[in-house]
Protein backbone atom coordinates (compact mmCIF):
# COMPACT_ATOMS: atom_id res chain seq x y z
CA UNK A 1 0.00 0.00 0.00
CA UNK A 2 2.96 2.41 0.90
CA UNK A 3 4.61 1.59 -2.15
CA UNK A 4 1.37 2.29 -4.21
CA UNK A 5 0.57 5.70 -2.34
CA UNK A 6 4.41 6.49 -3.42
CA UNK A 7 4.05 5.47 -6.96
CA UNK A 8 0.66 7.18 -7.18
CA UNK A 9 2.25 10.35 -5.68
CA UNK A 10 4.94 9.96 -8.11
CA UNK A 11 3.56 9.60 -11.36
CA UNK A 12 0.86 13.13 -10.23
CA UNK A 13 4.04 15.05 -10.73
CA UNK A 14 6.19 13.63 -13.08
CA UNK A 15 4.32 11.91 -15.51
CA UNK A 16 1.27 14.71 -15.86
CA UNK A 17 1.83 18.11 -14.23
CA UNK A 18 -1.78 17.74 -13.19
CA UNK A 19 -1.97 14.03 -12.20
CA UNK A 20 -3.59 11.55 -14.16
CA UNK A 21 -7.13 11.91 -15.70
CA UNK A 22 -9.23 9.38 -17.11
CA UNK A 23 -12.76 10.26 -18.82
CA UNK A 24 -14.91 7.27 -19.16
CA UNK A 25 -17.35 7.76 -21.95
CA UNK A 26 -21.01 5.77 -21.34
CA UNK A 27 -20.39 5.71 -17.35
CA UNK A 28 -24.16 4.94 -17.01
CA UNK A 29 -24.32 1.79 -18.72
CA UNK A 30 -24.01 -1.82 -17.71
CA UNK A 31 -19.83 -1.66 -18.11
CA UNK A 32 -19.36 1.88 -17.13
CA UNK A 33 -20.87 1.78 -13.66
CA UNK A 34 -18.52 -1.22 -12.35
CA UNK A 35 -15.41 0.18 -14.70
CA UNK A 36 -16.16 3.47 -13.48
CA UNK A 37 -16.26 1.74 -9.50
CA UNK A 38 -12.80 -0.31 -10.33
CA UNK A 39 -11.10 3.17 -11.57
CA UNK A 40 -11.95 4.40 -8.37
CA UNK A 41 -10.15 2.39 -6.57
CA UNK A 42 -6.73 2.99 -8.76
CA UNK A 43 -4.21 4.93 -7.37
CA UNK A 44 -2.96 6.04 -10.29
CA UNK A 45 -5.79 8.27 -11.17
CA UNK A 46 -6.18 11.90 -9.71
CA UNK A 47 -9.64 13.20 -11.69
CA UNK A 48 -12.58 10.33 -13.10
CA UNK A 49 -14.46 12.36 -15.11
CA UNK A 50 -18.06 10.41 -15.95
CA UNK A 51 -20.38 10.78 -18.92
CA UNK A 52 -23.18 9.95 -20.34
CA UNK A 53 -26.98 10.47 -21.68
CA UNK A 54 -28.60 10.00 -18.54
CA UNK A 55 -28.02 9.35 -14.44
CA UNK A 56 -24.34 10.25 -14.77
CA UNK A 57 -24.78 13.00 -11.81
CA UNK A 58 -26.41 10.50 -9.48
CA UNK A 59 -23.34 6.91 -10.18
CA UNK A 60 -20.75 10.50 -9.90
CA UNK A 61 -21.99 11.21 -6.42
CA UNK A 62 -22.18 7.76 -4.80
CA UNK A 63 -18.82 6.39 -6.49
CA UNK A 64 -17.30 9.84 -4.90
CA UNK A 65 -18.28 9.08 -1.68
CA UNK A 66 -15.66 6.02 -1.79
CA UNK A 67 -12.34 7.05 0.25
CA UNK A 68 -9.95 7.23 -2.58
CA UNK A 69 -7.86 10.17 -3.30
CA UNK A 70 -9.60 11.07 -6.27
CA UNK A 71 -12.42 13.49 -8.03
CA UNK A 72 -15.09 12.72 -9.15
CA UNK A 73 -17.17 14.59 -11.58
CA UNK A 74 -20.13 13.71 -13.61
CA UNK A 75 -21.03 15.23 -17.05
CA UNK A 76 -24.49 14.85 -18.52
CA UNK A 77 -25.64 14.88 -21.79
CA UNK A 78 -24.05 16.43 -25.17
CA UNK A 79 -23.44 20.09 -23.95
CA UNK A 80 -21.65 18.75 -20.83
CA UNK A 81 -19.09 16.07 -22.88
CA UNK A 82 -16.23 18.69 -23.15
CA UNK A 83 -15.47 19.09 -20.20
CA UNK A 84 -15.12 15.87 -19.31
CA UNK A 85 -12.37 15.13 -22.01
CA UNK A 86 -10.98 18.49 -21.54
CA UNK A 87 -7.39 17.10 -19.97
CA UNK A 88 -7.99 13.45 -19.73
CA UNK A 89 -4.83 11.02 -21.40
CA UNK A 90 -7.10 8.49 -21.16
CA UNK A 91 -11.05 8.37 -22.70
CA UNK A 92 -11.92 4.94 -21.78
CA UNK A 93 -15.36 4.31 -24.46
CA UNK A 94 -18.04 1.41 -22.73
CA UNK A 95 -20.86 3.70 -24.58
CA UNK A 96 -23.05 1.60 -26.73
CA UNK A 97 -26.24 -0.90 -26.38
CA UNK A 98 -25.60 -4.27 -25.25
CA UNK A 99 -26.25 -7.63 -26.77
CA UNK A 100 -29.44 -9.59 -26.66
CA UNK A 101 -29.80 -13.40 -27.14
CA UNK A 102 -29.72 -13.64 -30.89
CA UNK A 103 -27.83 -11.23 -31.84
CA UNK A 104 -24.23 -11.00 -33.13
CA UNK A 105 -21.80 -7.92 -32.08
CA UNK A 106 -22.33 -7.42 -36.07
CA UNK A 107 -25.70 -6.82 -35.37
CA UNK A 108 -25.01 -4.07 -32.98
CA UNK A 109 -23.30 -1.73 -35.76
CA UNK A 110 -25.78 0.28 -36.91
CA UNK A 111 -26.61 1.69 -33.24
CA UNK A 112 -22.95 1.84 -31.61
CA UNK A 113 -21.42 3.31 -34.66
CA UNK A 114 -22.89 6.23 -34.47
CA UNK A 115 -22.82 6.73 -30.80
CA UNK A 116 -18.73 5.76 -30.95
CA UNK A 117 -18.53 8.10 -34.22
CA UNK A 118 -19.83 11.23 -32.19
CA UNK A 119 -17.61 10.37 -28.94
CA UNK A 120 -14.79 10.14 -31.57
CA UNK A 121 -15.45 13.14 -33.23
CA UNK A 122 -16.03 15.20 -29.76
CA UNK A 123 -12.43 13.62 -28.64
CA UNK A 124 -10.56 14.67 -31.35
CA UNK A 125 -11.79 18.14 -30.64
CA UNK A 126 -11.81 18.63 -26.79
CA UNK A 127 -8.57 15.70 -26.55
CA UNK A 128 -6.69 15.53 -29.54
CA UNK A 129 -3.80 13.75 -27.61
CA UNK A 130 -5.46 11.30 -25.37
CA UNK A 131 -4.98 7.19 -25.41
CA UNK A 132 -8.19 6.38 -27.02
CA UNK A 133 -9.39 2.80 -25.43
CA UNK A 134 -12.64 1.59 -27.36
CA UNK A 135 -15.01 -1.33 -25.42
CA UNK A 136 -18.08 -0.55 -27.77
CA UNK A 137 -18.50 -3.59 -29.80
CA UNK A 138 -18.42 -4.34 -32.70
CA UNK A 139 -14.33 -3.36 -31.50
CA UNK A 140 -13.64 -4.48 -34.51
CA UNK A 141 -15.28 -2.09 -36.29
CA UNK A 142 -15.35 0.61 -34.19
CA UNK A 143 -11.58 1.04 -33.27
CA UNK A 144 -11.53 2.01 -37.30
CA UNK A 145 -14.56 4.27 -36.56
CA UNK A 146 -12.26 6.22 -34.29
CA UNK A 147 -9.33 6.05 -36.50
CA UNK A 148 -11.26 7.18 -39.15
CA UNK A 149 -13.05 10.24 -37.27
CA UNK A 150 -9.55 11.18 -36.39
CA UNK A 151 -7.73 10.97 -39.32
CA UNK A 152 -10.11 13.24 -41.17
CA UNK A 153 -9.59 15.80 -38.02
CA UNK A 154 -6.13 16.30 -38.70
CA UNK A 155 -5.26 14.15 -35.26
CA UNK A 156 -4.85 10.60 -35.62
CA UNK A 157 -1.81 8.73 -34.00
CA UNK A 158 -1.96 5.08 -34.17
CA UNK A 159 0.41 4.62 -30.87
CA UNK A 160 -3.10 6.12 -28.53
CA UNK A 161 -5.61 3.97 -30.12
CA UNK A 162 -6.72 0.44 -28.65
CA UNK A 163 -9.34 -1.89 -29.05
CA UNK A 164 -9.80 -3.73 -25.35
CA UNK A 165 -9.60 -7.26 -26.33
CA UNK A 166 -8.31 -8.41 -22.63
CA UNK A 167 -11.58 -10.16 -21.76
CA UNK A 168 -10.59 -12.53 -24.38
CA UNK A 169 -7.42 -13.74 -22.66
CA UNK A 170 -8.93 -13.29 -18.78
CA UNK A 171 -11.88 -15.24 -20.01
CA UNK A 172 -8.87 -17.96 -21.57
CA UNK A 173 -7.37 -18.48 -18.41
CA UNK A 174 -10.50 -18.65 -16.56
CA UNK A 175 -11.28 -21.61 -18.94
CA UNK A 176 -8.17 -23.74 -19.02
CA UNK A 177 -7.63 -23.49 -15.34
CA UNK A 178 -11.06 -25.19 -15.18
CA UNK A 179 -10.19 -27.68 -17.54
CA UNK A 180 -6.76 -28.38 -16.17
CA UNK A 181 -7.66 -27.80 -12.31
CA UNK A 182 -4.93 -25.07 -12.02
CA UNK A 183 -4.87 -21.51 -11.37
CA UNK A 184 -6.39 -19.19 -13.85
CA UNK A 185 -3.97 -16.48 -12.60
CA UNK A 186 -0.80 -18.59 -13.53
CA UNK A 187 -2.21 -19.25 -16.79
CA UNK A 188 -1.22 -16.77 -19.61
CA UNK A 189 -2.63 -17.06 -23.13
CA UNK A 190 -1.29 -15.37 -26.12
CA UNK A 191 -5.06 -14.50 -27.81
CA UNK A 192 -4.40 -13.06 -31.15
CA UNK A 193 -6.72 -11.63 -34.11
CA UNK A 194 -10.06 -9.91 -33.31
CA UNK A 195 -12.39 -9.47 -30.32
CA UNK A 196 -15.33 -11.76 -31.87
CA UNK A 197 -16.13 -15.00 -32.67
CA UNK A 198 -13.45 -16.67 -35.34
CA UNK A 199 -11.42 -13.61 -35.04
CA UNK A 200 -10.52 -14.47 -32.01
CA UNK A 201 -7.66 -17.13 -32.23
CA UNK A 202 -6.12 -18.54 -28.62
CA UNK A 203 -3.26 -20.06 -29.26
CA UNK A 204 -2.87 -22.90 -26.67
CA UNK A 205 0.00 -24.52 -28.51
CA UNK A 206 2.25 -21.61 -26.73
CA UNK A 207 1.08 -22.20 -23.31
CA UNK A 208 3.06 -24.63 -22.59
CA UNK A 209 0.30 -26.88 -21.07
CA UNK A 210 -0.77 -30.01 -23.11
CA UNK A 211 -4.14 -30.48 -24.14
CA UNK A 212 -6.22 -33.45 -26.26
CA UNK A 213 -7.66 -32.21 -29.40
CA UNK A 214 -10.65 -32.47 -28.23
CA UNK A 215 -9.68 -30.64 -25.34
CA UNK A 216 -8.11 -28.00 -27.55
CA UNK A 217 -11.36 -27.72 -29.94
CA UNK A 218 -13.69 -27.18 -26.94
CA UNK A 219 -11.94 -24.39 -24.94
CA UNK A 220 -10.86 -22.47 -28.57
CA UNK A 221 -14.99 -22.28 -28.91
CA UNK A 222 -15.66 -21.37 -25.79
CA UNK A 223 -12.98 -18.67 -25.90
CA UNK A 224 -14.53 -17.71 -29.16
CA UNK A 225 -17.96 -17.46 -27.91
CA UNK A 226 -17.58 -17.33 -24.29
CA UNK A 227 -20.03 -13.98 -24.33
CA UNK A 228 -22.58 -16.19 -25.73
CA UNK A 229 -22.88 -18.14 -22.32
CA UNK A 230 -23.55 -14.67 -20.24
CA UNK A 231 -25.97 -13.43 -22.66
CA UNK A 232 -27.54 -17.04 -22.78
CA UNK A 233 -27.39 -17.14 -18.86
CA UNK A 234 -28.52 -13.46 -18.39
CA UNK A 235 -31.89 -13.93 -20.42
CA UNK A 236 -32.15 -10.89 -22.29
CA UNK A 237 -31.90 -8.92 -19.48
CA UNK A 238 -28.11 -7.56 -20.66
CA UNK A 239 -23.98 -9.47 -21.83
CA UNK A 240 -20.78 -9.80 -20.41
CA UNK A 241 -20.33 -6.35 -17.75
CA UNK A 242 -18.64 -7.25 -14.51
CA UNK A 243 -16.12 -9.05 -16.53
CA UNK A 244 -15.55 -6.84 -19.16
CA UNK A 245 -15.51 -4.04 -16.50
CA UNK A 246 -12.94 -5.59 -14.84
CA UNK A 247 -10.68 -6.55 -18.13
CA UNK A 248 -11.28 -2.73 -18.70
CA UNK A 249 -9.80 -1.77 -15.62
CA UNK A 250 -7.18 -3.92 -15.90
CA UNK A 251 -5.88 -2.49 -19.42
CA UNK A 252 -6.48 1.07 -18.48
CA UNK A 253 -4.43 0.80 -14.89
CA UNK A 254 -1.89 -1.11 -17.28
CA UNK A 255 -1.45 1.87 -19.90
CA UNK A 256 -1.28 4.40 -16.49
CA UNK A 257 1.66 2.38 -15.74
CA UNK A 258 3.40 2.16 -18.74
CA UNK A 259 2.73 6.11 -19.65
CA UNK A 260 4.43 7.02 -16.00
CA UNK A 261 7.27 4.83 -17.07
CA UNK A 262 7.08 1.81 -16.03
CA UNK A 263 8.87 -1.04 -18.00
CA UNK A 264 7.99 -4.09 -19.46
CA UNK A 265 4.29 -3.83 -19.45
CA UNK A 266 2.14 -6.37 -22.10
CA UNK A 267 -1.30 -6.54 -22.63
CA UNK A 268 -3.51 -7.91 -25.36
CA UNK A 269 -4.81 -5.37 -27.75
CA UNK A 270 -6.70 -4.07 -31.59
CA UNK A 271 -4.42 -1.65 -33.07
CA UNK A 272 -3.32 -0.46 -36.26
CA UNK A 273 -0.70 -3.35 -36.85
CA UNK A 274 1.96 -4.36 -39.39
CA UNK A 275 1.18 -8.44 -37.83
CA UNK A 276 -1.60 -9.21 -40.93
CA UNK A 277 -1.00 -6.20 -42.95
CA UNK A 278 -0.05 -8.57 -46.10
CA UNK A 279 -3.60 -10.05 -45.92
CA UNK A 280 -4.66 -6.88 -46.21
CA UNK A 281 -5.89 -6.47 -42.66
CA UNK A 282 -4.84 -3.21 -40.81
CA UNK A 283 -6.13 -3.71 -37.11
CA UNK A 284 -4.88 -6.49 -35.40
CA UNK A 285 -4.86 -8.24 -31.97
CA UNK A 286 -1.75 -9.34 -30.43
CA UNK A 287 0.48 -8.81 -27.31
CA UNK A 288 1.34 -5.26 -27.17
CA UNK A 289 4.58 -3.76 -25.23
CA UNK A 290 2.80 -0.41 -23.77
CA UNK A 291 4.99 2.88 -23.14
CA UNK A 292 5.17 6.54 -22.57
CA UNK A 293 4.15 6.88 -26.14
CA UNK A 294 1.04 4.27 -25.58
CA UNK A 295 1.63 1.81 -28.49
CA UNK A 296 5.98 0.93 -27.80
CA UNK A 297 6.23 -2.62 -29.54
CA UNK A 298 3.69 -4.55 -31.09
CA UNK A 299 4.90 -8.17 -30.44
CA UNK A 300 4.97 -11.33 -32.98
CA UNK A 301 2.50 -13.90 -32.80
CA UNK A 302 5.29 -16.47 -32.92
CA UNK A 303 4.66 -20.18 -33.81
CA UNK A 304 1.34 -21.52 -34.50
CA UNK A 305 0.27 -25.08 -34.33
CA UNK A 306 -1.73 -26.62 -37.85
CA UNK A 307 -5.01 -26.32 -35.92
CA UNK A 308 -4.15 -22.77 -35.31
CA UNK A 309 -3.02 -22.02 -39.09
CA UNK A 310 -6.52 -23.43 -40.03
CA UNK A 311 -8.17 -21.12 -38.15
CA UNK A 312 -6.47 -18.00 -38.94
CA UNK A 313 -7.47 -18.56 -42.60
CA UNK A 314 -10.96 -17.90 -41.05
CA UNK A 315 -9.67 -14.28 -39.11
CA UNK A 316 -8.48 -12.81 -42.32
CA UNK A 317 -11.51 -12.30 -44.03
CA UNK A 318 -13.77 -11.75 -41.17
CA UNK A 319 -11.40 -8.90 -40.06
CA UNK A 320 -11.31 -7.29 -43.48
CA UNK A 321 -15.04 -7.28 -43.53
CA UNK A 322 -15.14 -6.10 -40.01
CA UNK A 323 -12.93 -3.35 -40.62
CA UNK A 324 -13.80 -2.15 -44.26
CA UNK A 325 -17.36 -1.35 -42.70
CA UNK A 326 -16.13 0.79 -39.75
CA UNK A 327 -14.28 2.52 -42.81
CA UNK A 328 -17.14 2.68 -44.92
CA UNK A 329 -19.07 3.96 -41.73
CA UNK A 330 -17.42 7.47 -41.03
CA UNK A 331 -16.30 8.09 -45.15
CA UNK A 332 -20.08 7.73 -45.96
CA UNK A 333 -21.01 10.41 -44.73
């Protein structure tokens, strides 16, 4: 805890003059309220700036009340959203409808485009230089959205732009420590490609644990569709929140490290990549060194088993689709 209070104390004076602020963009929702709680409780953060469409004023004044040396302040509705990105190096972006049993995150496009579009476009004016981290599905799609929104403003640097795929390799874990009776938090899995359905490829032949084919077939589908079981199991009634929430939290307090300095911090992450770029793909999923810069090294994907080259045939053109209409999305219009 001393140590933490120290670090924290630290990185308010050199790393930002004014300490660290983090805006989170849809702080309402189903993922915002509990991302919005877990940011609270990082040390790392001086000012948690809230917004969104409605009830932002009243989850501001009861996540204040928690005994963290933080503000809080909430920002409601259009006319309110610059000043809660005014200063923040991080816009975290949960805003968006959630899934319903049925649907695909394809299927939520044509609603959470244009709410991630606006955010985008209200960034790139009120934050030009802030780490962009997008949770609004389709990511796929709408990590290009953003690019795309901030590219035509003039603004657009690949290193502060991330799609948060980390639920995909918490959720990984999770399911081969209950295959394998071990420890999910000993278990690391390199999760490449997208952040839905075959575009998301674990790669199990590099965690050095051994598993049947059958084994290996059943937890790559259930890492593939793993937010299938909450909406299933939630019956309409919302998707995957408290765990996205907290794979949120996790990448965010990761990218507050790594921007006050900190070494050798990787997390899974959608950015503009060089990894599939001779398919013809431009956002890509892979381990990601993080730095003062945001983006520092975008690591290799390394060896992958013939199961695994199989199913990467499938990710190419999936991604391409995905990404051509988050492209097609903001040069429409």
């Amino acid at each position: 805890m001393i140590a933490t209070r120290i670090f924290a104390r630290g990185f308010a004076s050199s790393a930002y003059q004014n300490g660290a602020k983090v805006a989170v963009l849809g702080a309402a929702g189903g993922i915002g309220q509990p991302l919005s709680l877990l940011l609270k409780l990082n040390k790392n953060i001086d000012r948690l700036a809230l917004y969104d469409i409605v009830n932002t004023p009243g989850v501001a004044a009861d996540i204040s009340h928690i005994n963290t040396n933080s503000v809080v302040t909430g920002h409601k509705g259009p006319e309110q959203l610059g000043d809660a990105l005014k200063d923040a190096q991080i816009i975290v972006i949960p805003a968006g409808v959630p899934r319903k049993p049925g649907m695909t995150r394809d299927d939520l496009f044509n609603t959470n485009a244009g709410i991630v579009k606006n955010l985008a476009e209200a960034a790139a004016k009120h934050a030009p230089k802030a780490h962009i981290l997008v949770i609004a599905n389709p990511v796929n799609s709408t990590v290009p959205i953003v690019a795309e929104v901030f590219k035509k403003a003039g603004v657009f640097d690949p290193k502060r732009l991330f799609g948060v795929t980390t639920l995909d390799v918490v959720r990984a874990s999770t399911f081969i420590g209950q295959t394998k009776s071990s420890n999910p938090e000993k278990i690391a899995v390199h999760v490449i490609g997208g952040h839905s359905g075959v575009t998301i490829l674990p790669l199990l032949s590099q965690t050095g644990i051994k598993f049947s084919q059958e084994e290996t077939e059943k937890l790559t589908n259930r890492i593939q569709f793993g937010g299938d079981e909450v909406v299933k199991a939630k019956d309409g009634t919302g998707s995957a929140t408290l765990s996205m929430a907290q794979a949120g939290a996790r990448f965010t307090d990761s990218l507050l490290r790594a921007l006050s300095g900190e070494k050798g911090i990787v997390e899974p992450t959608y950015v503009k990549s060089h990894i599939a770029a001779k398919e013809g793909v431009e956002y890509f999923s892979t381990n990601v060194e993080l730095g003062t810069e945001g983006v520092a090294k975008i690591q290799e994907i390394g060896p992958l088993s013939d199961y695994e080259k199989e199913l990467f045939k499938a990710v190419v053109p999936e991604l391409k689709k995905n990404i051509a209409k988050g492209v097609e999305f903001v040069n429409k219009a």
